[in-house]
C-alpha atoms as a PDB file:
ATOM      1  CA  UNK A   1     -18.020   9.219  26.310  1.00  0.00           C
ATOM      2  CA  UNK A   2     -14.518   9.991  25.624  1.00  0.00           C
ATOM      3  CA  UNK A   3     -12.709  10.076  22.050  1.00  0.00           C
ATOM      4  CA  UNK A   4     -10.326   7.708  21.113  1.00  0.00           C
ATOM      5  CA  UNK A   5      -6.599   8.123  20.603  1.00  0.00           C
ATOM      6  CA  UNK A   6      -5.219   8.422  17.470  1.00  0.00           C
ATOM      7  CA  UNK A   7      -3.382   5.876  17.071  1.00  0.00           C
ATOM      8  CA  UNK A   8      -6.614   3.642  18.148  1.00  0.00           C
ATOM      9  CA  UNK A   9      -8.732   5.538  15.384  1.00  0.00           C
ATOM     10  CA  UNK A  10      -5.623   4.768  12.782  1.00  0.00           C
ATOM     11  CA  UNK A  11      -5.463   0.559  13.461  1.00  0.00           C
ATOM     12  CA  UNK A  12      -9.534   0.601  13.427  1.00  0.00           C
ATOM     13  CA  UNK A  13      -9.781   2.620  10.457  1.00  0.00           C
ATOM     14  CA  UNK A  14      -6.944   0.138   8.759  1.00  0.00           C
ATOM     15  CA  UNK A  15      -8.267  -2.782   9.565  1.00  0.00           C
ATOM     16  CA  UNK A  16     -11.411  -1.786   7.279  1.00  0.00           C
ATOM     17  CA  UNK A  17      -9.460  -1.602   4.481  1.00  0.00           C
ATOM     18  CA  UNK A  18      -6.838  -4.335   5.389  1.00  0.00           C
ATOM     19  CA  UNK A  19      -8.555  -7.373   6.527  1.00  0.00           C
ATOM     20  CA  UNK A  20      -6.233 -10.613   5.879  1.00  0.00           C
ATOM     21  CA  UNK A  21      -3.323 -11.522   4.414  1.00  0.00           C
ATOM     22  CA  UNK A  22      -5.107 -12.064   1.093  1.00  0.00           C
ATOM     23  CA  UNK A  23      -6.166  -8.487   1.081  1.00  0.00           C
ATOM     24  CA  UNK A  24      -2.235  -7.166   1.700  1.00  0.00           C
ATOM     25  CA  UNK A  25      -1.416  -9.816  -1.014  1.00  0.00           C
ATOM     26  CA  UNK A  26      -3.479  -8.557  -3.691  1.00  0.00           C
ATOM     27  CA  UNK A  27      -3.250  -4.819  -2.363  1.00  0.00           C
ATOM     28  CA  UNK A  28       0.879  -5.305  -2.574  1.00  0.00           C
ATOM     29  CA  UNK A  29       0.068  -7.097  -6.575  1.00  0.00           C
ATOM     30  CA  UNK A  30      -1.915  -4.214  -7.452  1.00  0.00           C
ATOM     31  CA  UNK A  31       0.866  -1.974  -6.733  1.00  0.00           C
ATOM     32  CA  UNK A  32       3.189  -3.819  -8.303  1.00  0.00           C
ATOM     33  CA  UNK A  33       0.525  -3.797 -11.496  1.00  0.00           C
ATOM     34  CA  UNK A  34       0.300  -0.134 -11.068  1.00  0.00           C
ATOM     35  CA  UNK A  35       4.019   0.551 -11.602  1.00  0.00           C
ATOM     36  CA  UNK A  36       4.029  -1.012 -14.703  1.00  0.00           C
ATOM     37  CA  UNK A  37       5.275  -4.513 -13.313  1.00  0.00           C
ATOM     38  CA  UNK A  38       5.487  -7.591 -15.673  1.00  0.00           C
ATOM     39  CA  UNK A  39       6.902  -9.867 -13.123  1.00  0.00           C
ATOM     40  CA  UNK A  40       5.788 -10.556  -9.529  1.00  0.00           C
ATOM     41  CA  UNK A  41       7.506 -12.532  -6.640  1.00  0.00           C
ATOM     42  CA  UNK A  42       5.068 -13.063  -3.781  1.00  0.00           C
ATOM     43  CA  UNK A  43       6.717 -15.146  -0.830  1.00  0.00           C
ATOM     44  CA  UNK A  44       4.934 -15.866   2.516  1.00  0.00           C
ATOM     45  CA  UNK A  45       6.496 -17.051   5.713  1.00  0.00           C
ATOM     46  CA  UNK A  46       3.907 -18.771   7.487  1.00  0.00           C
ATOM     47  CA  UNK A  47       0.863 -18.583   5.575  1.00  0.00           C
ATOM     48  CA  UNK A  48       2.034 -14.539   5.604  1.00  0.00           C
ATOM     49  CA  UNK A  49       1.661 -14.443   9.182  1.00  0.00           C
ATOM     50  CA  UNK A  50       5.490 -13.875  10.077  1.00  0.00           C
ATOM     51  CA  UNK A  51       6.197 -12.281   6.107  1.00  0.00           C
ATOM     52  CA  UNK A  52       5.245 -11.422   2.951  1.00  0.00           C
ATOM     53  CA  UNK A  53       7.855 -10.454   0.259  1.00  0.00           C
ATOM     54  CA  UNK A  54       6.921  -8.970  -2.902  1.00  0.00           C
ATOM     55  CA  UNK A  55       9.471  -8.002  -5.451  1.00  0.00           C
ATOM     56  CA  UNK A  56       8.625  -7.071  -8.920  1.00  0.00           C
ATOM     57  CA  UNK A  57      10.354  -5.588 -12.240  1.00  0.00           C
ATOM     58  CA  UNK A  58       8.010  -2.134 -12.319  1.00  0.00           C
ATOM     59  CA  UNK A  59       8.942   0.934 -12.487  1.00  0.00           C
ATOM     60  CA  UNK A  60       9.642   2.309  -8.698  1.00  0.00           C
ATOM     61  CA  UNK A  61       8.814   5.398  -6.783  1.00  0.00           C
ATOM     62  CA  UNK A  62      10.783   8.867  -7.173  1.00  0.00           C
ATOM     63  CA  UNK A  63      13.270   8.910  -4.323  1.00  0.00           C
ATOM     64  CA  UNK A  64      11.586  12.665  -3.435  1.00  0.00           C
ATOM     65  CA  UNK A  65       8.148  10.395  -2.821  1.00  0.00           C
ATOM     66  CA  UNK A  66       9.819   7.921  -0.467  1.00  0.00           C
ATOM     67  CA  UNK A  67       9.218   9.564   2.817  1.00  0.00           C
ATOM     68  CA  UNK A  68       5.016   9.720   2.082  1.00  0.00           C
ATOM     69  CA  UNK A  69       4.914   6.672   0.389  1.00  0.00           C
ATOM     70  CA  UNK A  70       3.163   4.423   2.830  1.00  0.00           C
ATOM     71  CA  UNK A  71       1.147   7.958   4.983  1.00  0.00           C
ATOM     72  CA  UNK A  72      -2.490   7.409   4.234  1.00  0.00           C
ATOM     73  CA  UNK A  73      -3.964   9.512   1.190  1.00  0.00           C
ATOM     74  CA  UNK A  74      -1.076  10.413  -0.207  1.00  0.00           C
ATOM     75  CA  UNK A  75      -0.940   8.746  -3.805  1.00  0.00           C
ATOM     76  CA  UNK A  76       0.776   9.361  -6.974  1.00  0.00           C
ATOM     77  CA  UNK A  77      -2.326   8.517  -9.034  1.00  0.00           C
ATOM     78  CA  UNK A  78      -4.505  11.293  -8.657  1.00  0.00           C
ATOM     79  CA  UNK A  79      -4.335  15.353  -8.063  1.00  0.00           C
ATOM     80  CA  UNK A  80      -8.711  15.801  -7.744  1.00  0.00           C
ATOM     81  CA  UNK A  81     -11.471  13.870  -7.741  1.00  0.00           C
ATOM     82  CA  UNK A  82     -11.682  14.666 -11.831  1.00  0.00           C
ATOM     83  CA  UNK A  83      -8.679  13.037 -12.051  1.00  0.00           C
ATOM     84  CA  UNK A  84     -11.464  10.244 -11.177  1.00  0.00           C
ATOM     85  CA  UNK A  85     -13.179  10.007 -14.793  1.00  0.00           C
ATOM     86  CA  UNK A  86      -9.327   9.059 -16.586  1.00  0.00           C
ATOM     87  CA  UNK A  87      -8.198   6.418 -13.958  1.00  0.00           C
ATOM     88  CA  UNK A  88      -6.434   3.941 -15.355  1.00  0.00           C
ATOM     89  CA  UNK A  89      -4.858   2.334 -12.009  1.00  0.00           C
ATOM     90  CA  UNK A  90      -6.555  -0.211  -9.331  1.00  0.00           C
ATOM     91  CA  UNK A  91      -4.691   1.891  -6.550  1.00  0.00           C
ATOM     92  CA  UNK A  92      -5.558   5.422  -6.069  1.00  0.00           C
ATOM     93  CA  UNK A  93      -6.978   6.599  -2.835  1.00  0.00           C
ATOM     94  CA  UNK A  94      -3.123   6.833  -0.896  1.00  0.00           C
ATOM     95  CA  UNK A  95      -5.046   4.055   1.670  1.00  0.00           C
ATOM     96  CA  UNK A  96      -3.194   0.783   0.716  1.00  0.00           C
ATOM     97  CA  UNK A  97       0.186   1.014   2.512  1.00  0.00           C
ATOM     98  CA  UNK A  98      -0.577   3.034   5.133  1.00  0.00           C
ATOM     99  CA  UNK A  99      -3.179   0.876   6.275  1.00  0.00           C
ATOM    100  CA  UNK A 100      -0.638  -1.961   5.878  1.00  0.00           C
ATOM    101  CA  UNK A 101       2.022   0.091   7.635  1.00  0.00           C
ATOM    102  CA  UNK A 102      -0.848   0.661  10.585  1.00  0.00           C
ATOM    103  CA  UNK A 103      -1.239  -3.199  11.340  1.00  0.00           C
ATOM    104  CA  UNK A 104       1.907  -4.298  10.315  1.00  0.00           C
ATOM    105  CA  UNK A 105       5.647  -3.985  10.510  1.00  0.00           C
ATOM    106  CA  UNK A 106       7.050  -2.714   7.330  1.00  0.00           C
ATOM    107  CA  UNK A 107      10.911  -3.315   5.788  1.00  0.00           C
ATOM    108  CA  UNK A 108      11.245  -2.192   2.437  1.00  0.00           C
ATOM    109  CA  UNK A 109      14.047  -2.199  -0.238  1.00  0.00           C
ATOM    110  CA  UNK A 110      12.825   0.139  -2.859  1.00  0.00           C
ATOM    111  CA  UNK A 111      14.334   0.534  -6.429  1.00  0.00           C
ATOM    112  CA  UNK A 112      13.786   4.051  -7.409  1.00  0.00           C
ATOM    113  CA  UNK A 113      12.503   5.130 -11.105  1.00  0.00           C
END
């Protein structure tokens, strides 16, 4: 036996939480919700294969959170798990973008609150 790379461990462990281009959809929309969005844009180039767009009118990230935004478990949502019993967000665990990040390329234009 011999333990896997890292970067193996980080596209199998993704791929459990990202599993099509539905899930990125609705994982992307649920951000979007999260930030307080009232509009969302979702454009796909080939069936989401070659793109998927998503603009919406929420309210951004902090331009200090930019550089942790898509590393796995880091999240603006929560401090503890008692943060837990008051959630009020579908996103929370910091696993959404990274694990999109880990099978994917990312570009993103970000509008900061």
């Amino acid at each position: 036996m011999k333990q896997l790379p890292s970067d193996t461990v980080r596209l199998l462990s993704s791929s459990q939480v990202i599993t099509s281009v539905l899930n990125v959809v609705k994982e992307l929309m649920e951000n979007s919700l999260d930030a307080g969005a009232s509009s969302i844009d979702v454009k796909l180039d080939n069936y989401g294969l070659d793109r998927i767009e998503v603009r919406d009118n929420g309210h951004g990230i902090k331009a200090v959170d930019t550089p942790v935004m898509a590393v796995r478990h880091f999240t603006s949502k929560i401090c503890s798990h008692e943060d837990l019993e008051h959630l009020e967000t579908y996103g929370f665990r910091g696993e959404a973008l990274g694990s999109i990040c880990a099978v994917a390329e990312m570009t993103q234009l970000i509008h900061f609150s």
